[in-house]
N, C-alpha and C. Protein backbone atom coordinates (compact mmCIF):
# COMPACT_ATOMS: atom_id res chain seq x y z
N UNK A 1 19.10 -5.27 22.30
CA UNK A 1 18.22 -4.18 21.95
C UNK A 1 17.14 -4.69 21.00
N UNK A 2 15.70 -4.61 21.55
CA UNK A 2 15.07 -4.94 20.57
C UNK A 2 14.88 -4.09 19.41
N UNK A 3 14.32 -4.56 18.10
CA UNK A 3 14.34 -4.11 17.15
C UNK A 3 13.16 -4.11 16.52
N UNK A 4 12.71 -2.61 16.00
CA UNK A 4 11.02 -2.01 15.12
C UNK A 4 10.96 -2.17 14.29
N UNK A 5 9.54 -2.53 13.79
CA UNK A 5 9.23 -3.05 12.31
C UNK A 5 8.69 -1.24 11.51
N UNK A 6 9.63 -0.88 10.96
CA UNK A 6 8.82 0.59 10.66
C UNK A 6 8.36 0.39 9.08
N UNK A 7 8.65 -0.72 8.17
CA UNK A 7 8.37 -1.07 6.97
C UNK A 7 7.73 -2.47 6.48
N UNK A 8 6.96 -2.26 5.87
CA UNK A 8 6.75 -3.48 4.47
C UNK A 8 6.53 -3.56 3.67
N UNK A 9 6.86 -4.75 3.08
CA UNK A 9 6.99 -5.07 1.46
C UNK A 9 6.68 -6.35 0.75
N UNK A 10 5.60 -6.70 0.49
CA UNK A 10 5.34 -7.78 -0.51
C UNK A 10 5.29 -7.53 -1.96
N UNK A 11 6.40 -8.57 -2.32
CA UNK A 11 5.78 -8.04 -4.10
C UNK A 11 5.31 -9.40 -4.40
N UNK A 12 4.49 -9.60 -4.88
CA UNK A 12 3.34 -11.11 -5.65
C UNK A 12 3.62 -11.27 -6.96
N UNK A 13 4.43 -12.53 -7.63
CA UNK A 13 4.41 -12.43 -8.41
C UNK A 13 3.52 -13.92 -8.89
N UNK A 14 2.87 -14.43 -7.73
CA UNK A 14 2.11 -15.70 -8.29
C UNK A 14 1.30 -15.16 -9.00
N UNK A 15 0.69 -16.31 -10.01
CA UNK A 15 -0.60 -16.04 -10.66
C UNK A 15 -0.58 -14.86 -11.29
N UNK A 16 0.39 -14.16 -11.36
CA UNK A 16 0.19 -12.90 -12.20
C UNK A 16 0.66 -13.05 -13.41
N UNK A 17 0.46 -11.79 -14.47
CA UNK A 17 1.35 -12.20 -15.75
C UNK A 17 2.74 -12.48 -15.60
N UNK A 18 3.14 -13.24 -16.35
CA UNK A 18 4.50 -14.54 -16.37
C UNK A 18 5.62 -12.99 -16.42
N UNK A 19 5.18 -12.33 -17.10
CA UNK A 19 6.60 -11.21 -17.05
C UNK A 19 6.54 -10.08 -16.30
N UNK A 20 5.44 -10.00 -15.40
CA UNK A 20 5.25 -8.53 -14.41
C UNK A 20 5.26 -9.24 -12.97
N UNK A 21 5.09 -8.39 -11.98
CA UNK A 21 4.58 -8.37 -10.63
C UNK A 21 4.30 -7.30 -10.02
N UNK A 22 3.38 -7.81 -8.95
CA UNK A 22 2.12 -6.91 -8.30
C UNK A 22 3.06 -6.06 -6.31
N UNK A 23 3.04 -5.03 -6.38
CA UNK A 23 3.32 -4.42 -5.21
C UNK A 23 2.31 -4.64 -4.60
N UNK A 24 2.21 -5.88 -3.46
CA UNK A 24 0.43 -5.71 -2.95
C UNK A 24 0.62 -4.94 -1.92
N UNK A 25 1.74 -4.95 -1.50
CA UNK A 25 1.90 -4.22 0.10
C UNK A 25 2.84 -3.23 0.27
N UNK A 26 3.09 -2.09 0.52
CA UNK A 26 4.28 -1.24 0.45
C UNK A 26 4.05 -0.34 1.54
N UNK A 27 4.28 -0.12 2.88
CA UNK A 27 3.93 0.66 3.90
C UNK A 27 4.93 0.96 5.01
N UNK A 28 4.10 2.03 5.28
CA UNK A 28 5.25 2.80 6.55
C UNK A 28 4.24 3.00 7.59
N UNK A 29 4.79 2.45 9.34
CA UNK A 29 4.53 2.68 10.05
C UNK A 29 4.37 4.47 10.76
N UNK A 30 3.40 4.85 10.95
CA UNK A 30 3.41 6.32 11.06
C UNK A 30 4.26 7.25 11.60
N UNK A 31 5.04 6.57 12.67
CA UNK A 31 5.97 7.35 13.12
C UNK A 31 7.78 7.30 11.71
N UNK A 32 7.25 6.41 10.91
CA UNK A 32 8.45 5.96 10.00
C UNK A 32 8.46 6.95 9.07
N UNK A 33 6.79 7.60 8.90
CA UNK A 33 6.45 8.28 7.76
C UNK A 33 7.47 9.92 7.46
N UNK A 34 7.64 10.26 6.50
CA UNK A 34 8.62 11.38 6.31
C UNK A 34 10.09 11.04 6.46
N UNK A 35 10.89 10.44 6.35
CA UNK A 35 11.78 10.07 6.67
C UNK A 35 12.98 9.88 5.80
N UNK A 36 12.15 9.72 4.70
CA UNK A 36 13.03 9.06 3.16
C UNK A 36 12.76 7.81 3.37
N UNK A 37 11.96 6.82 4.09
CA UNK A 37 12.09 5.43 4.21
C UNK A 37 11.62 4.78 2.99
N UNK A 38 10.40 5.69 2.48
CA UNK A 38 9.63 5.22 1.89
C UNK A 38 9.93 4.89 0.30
N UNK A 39 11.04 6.17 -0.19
CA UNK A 39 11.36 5.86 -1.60
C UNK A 39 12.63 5.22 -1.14
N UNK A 40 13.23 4.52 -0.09
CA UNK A 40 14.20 3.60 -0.60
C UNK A 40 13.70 2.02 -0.69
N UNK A 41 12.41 2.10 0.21
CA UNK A 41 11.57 0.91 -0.03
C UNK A 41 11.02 0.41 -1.51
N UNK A 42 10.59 1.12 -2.19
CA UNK A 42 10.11 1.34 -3.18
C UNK A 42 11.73 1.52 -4.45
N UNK A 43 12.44 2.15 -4.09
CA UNK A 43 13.94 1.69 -4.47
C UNK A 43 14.30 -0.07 -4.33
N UNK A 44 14.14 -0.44 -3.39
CA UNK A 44 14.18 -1.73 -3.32
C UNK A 44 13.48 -2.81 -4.15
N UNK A 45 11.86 -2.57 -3.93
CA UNK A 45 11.26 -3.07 -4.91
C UNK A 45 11.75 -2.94 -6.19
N UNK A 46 11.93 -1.92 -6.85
CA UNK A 46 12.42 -1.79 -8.50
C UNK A 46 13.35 -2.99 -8.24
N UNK A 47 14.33 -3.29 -7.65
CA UNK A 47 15.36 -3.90 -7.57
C UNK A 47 15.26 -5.28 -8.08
N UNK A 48 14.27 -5.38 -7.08
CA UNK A 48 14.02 -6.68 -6.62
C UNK A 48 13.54 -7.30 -8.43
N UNK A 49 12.54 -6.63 -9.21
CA UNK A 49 11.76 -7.10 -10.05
C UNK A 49 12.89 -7.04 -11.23
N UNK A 50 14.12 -5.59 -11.10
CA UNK A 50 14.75 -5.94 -12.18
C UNK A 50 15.80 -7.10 -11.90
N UNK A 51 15.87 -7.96 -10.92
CA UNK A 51 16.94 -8.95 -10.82
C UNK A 51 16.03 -9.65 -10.98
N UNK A 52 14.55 -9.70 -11.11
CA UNK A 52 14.27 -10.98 -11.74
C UNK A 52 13.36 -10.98 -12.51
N UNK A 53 14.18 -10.34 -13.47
CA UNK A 53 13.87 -9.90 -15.13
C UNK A 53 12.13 -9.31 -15.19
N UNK A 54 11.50 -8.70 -14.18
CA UNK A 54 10.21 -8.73 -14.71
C UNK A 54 10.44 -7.42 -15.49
N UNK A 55 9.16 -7.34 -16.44
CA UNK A 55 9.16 -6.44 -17.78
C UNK A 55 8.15 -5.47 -17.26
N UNK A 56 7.41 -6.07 -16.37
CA UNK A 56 6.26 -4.93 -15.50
C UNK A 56 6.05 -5.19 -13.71
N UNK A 57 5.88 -3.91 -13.13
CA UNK A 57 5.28 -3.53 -12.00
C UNK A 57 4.57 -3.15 -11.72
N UNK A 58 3.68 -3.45 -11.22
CA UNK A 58 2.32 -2.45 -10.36
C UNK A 58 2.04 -2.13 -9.80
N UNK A 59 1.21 -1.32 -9.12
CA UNK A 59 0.92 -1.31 -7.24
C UNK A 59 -0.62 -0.98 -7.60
N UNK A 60 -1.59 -1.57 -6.50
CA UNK A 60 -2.80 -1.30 -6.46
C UNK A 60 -2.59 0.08 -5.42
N UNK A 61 -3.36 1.04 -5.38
CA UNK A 61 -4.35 1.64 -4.22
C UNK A 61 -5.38 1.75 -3.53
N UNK A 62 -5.94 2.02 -2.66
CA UNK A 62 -7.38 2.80 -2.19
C UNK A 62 -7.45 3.21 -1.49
N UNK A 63 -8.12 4.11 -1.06
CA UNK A 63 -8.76 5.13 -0.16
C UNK A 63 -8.44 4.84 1.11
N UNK A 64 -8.34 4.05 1.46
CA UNK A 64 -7.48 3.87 3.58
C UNK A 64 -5.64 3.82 2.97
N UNK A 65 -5.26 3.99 2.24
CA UNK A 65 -3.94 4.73 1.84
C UNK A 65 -3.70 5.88 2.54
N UNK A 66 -2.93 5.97 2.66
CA UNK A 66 -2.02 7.16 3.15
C UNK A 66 -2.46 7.90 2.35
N UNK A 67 -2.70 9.52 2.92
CA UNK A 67 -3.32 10.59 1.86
C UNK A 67 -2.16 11.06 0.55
N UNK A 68 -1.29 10.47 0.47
CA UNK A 68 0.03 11.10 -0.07
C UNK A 68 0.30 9.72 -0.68
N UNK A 69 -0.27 8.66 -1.03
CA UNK A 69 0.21 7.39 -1.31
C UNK A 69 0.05 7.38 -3.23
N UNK A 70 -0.84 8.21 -3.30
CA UNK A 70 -0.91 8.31 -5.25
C UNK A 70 -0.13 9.39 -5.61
N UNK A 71 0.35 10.75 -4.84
CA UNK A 71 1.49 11.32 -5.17
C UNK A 71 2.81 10.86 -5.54
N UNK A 72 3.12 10.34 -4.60
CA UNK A 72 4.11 8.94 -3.68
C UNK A 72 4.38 8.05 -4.90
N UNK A 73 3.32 7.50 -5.35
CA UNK A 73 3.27 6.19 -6.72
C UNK A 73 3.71 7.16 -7.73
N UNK A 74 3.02 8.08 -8.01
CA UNK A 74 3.16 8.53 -9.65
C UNK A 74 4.77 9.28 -9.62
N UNK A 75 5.16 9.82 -8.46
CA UNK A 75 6.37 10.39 -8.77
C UNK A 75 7.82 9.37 -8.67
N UNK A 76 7.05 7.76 -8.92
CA UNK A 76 7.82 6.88 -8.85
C UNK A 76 7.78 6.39 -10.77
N UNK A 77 6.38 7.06 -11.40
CA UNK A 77 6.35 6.71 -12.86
C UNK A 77 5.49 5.55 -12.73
N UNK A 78 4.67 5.45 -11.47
CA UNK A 78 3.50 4.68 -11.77
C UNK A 78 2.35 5.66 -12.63
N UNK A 79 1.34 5.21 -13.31
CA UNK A 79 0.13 5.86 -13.51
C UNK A 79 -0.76 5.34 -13.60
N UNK A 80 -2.20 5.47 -13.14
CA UNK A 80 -3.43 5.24 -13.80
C UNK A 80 -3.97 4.34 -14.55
N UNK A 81 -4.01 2.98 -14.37
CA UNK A 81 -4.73 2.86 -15.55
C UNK A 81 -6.22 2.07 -15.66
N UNK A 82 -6.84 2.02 -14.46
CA UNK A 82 -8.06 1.78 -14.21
C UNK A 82 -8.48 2.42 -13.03
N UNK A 83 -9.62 2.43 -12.26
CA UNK A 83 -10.56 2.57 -10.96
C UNK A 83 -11.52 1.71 -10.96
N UNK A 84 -11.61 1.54 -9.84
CA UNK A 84 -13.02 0.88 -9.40
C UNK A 84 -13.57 0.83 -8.18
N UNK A 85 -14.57 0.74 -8.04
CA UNK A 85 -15.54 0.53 -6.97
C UNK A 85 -15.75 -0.46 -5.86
N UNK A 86 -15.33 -0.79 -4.88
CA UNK A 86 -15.23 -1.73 -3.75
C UNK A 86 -15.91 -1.14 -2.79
N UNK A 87 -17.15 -1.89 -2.16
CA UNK A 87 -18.03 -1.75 -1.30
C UNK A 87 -17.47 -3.01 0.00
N UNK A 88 -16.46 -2.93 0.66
CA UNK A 88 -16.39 -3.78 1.98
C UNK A 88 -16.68 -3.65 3.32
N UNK A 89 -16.52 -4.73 4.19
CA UNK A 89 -16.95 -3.91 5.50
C UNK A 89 -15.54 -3.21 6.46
N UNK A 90 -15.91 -2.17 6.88
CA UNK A 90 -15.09 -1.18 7.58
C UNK A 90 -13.59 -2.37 8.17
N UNK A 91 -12.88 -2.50 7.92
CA UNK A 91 -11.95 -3.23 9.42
C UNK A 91 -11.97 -2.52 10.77
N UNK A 92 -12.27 -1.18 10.80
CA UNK A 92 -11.93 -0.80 11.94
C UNK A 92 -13.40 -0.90 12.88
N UNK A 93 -14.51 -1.54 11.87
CA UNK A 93 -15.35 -1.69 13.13
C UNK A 93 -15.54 -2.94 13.77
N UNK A 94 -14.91 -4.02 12.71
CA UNK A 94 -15.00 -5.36 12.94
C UNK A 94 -13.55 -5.74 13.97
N UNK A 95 -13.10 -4.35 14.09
CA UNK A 95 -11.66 -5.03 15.07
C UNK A 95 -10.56 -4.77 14.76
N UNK A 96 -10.42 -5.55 13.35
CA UNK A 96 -9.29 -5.99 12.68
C UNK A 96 -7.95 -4.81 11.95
N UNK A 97 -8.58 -3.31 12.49
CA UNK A 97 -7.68 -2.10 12.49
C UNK A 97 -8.16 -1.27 13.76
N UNK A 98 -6.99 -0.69 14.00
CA UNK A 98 -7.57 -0.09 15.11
C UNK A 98 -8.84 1.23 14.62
N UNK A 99 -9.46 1.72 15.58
CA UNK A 99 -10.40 2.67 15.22
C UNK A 99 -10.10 4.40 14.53
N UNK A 100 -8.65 3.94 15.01
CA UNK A 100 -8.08 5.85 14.82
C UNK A 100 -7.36 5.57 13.66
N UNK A 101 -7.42 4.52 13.02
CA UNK A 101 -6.95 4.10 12.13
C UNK A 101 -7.00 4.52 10.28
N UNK A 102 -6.27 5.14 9.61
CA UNK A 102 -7.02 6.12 8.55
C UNK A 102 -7.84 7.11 8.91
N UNK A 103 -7.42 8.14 9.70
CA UNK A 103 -8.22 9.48 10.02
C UNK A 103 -8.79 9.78 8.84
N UNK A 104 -8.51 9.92 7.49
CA UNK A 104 -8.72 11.03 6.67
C UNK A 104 -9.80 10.37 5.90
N UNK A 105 -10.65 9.16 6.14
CA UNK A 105 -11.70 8.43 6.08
C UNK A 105 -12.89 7.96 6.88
N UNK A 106 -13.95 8.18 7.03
CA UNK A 106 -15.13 8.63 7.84
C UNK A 106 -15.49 7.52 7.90
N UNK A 107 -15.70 7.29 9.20
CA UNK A 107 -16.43 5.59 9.86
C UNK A 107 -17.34 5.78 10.07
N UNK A 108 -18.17 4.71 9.43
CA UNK A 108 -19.72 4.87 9.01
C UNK A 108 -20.28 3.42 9.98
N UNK A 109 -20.75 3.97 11.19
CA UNK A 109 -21.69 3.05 11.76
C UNK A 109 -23.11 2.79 11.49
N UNK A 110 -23.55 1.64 11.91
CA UNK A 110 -25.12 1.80 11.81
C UNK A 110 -25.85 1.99 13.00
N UNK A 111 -26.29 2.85 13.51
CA UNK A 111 -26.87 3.25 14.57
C UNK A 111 -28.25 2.47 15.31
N UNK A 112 -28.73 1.40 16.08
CA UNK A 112 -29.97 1.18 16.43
C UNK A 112 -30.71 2.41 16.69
N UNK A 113 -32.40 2.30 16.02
CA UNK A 113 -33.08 3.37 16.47
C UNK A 113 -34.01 2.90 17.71
């Protein structure tokens, strides 16, 4: 029986401060979504950082997140503590996501006149 990838999880702790690490990746495949998958993933992570002693965790966000992904963080006792501004190019026009990809974010083409 083959077997579905409905989760992932990177936590980075290169190059970061010597006593924290970074959640760069934490995701659920859409049909995975609602499920409870997500806070045992994120259960896991804690795990992972307190068996190896880190003193801090983080997770970045942005806007092609899941609309529910900063609810999601803070009712884990993440919070806030910067924003910023990132101007990149779309992935979903260059390919590299599909196009239906993040509905709840507006794909901005450039039109020839």
């Amino acid at each position: 029986m083959a077997k579905t990838i409905s989760d992932f999880l990177e936590i980075d702790h290169r190059e970061q401060d010597e006593e924290g690490a970074e959640i760069r990746y934490l995701g659920l495949v859409p049909p995975a979504m609602n499920k409870g998958l997500g806070p045992r993933l994120m259960a896991y992570a804690f795990n992972e950082a307190h068996a190896k002693s880190f003193k801090r965790l983080w997770v970045n966000s942005c806007h092609i997140d899941a609309p529910g992904s900063a609810g999601f963080n803070q009712a884990r006792g993440f919070c806030a503590t910067r924003s910023a501004i990132e101007i990149l190019d779309d992935p979903r026009i260059s390919g590299h996501l599909p196009r239906d990809f993040a509905p709840h974010v507006p794909l901005i083409e450039a039109h020839e006149a």
